[in-house]
C-alpha atoms as a PDB file:
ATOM      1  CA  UNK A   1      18.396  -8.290  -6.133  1.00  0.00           C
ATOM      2  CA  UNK A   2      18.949  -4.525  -5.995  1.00  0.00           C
ATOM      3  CA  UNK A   3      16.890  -1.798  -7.715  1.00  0.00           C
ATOM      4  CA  UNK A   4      18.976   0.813  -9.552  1.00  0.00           C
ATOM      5  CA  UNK A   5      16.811   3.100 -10.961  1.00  0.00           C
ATOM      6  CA  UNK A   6      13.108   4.505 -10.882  1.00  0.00           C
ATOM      7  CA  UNK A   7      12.153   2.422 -14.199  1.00  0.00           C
ATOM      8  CA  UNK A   8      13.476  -0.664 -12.571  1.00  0.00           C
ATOM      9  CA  UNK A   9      11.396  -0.081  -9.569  1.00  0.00           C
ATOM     10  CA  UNK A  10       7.907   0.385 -11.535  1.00  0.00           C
ATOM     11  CA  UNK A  11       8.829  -2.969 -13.279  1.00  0.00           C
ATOM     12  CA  UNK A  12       9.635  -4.680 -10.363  1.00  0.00           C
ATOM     13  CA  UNK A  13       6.437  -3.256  -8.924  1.00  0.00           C
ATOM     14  CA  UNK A  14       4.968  -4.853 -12.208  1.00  0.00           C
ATOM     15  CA  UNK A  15       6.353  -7.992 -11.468  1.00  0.00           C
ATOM     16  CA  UNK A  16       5.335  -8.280  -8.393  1.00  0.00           C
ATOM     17  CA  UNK A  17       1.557  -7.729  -9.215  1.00  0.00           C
ATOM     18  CA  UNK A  18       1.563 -10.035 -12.038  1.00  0.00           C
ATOM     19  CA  UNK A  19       2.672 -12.953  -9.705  1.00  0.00           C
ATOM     20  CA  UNK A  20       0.621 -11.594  -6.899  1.00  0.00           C
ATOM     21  CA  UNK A  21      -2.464 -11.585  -9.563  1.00  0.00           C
ATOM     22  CA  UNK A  22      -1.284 -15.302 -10.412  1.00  0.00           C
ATOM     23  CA  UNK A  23      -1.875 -16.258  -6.743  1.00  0.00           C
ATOM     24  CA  UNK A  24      -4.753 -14.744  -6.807  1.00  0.00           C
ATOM     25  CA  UNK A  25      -6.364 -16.659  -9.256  1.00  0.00           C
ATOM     26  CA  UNK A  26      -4.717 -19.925  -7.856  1.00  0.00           C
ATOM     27  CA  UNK A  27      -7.214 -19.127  -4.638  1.00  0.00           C
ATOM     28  CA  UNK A  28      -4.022 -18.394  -2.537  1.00  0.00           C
ATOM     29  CA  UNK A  29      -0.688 -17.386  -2.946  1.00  0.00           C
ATOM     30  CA  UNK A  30       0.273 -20.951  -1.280  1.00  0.00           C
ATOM     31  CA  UNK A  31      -0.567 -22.442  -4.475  1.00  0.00           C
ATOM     32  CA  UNK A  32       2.398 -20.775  -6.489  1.00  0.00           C
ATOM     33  CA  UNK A  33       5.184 -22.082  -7.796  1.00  0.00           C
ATOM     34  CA  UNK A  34       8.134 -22.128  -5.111  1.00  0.00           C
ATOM     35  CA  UNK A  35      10.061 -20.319  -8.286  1.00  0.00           C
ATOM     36  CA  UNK A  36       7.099 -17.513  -7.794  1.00  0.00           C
ATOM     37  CA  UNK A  37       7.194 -17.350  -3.981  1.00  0.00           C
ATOM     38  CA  UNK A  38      11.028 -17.240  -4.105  1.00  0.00           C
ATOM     39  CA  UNK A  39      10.628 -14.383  -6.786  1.00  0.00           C
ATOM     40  CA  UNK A  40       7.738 -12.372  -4.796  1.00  0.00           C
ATOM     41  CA  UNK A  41       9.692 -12.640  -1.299  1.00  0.00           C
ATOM     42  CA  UNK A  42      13.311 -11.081  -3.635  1.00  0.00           C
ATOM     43  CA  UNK A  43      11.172  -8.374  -5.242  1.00  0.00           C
ATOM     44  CA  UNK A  44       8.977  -7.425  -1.958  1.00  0.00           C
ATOM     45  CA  UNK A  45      12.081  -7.349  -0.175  1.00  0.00           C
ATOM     46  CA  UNK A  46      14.266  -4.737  -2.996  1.00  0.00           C
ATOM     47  CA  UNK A  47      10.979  -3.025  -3.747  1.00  0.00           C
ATOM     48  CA  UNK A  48      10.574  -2.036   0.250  1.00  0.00           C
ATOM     49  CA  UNK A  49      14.666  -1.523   0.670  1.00  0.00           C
ATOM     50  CA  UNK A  50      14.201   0.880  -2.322  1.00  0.00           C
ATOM     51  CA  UNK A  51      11.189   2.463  -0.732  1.00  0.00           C
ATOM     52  CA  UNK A  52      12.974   2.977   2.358  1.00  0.00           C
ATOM     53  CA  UNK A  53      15.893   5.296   0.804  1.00  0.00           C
ATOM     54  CA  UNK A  54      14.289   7.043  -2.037  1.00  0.00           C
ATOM     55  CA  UNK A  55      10.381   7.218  -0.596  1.00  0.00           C
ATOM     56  CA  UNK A  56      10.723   7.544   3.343  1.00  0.00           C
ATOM     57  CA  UNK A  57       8.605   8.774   5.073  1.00  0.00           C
ATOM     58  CA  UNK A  58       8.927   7.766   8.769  1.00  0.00           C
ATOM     59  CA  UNK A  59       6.261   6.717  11.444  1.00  0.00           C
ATOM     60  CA  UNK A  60       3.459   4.310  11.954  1.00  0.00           C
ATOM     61  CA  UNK A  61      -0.013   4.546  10.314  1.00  0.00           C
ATOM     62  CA  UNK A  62      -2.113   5.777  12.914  1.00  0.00           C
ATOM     63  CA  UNK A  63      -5.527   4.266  13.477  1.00  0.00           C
ATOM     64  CA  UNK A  64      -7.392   8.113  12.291  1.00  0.00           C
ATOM     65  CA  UNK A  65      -5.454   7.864   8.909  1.00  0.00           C
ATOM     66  CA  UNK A  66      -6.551   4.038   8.362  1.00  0.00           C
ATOM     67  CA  UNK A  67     -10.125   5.168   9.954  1.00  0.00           C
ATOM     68  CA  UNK A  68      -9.575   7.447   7.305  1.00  0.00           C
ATOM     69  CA  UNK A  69      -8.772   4.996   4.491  1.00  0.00           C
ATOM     70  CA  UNK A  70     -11.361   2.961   5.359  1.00  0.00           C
ATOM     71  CA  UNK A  71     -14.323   5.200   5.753  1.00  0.00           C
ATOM     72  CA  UNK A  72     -13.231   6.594   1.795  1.00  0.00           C
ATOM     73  CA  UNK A  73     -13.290   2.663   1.171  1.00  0.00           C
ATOM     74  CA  UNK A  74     -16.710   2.274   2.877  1.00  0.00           C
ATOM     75  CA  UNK A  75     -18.139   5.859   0.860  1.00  0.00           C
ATOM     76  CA  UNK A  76     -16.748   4.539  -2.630  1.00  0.00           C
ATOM     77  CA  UNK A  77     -18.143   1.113  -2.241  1.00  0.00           C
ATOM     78  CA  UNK A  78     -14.648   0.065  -2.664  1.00  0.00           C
ATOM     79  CA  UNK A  79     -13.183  -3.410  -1.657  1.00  0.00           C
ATOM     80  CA  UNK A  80      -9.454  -4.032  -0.583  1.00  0.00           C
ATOM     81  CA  UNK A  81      -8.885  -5.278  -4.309  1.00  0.00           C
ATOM     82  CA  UNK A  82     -10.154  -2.238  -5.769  1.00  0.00           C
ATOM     83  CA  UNK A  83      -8.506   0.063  -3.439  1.00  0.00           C
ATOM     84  CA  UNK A  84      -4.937  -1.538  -4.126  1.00  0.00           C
ATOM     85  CA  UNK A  85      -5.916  -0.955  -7.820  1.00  0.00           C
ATOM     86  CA  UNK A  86      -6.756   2.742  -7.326  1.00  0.00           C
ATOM     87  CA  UNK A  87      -3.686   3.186  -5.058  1.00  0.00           C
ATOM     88  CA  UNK A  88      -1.951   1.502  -7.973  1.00  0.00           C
ATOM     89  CA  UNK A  89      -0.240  -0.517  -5.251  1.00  0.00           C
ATOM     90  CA  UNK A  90      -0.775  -4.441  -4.207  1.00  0.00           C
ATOM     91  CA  UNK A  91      -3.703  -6.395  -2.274  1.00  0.00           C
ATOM     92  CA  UNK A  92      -1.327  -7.230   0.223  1.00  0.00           C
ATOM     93  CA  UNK A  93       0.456  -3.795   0.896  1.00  0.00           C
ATOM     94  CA  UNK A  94      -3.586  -2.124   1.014  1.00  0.00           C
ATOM     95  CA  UNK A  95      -3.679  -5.083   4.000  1.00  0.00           C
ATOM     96  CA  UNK A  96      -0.481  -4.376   5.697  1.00  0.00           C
ATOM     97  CA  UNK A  97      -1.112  -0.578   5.575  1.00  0.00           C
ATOM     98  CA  UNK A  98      -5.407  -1.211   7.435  1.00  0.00           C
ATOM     99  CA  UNK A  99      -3.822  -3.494  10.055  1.00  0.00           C
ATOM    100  CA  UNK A 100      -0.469  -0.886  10.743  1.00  0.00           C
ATOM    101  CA  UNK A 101       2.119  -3.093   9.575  1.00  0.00           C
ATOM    102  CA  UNK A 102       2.975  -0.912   7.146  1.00  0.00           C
ATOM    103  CA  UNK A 103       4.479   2.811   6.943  1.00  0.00           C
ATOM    104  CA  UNK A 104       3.382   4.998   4.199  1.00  0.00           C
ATOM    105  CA  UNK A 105       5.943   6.269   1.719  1.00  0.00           C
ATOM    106  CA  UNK A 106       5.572   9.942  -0.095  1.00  0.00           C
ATOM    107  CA  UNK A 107       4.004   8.350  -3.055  1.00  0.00           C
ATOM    108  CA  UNK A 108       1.306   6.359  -1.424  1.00  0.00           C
ATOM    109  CA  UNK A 109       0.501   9.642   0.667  1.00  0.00           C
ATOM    110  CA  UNK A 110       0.157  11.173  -2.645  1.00  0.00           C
ATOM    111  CA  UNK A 111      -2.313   8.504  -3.847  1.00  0.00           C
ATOM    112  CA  UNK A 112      -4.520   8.801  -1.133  1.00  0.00           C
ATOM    113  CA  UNK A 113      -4.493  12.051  -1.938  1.00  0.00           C
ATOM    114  CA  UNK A 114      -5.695  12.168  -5.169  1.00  0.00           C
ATOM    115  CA  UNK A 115      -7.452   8.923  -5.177  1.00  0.00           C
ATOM    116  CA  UNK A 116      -9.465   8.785  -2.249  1.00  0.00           C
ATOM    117  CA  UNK A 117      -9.330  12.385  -1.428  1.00  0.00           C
ATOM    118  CA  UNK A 118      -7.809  12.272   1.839  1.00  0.00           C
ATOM    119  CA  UNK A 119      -6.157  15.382   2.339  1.00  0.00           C
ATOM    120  CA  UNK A 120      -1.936  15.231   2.571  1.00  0.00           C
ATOM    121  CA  UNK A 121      -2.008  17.198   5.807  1.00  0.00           C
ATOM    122  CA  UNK A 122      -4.269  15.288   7.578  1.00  0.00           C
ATOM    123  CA  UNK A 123      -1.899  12.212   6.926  1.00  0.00           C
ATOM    124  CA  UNK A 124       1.016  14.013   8.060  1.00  0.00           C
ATOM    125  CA  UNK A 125      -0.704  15.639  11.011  1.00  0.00           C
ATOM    126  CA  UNK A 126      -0.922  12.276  12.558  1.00  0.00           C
ATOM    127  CA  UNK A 127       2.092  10.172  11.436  1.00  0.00           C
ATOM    128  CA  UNK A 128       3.016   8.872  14.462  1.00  0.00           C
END
């Protein structure tokens, strides 16, 4: 599975919330179909190889920009569910990015950004 083109990207994006949402109303993502959990792990894995050469942005998340993140979470009332949905990203990716196992591409820098109001230079003033 190989993503071509921006459009293809959003709707794998799509895709991969709708079976993410699924598993979420399952009560875990355990509970899906091993077609769904075959399909999640091909479109994580295209969605963050397309990422990677069309949306780098290199470094670690460093504990002042997730301090960051979640202070904005803690001031907006805002759970990890609602913050993915702001972000427009996934549950999972708002979890991998508050526990630093996840870099931040241009677009989610953007997001936080405009979303949560965390200003673009303080991101990139301590990328690590």
């Amino acid at each position: 599975m190989k993503i071509k083109t921006e459009k293809e990207f959003r709707a794998y994006q799509a895709e991969m919330e709708s079976i993410i949402t699924k598993g979420t109303s399952l009560g875990d993502m355990e509970l899906l179909s091993e077609e769904d959990k075959t399909k999640y792990i091909a479109l994580s894995q295209a969605i963050s190889e397309w990422e990677a050469a069309y949306h780098p942005l290199p470094g670690r998340v460093s504990t002042l920009i997730i301090d960051a993140i979640r202070a904005k979470m803690e001031a907006n009332n805002l759970k990890q569910k609602e913050t993915a949905k702001c972000l427009g990203i996934s549950e999972s990716r708002v979890s991998d990015i508050l526990n630093g196992r996840r870099s931040l591409n241009l677009n989610i820098v953007k997001r936080l950004r405009d979303n949560l109001g965390i200003p673009a230079d303080f991101i990139l003033d301590n990328i690590s």
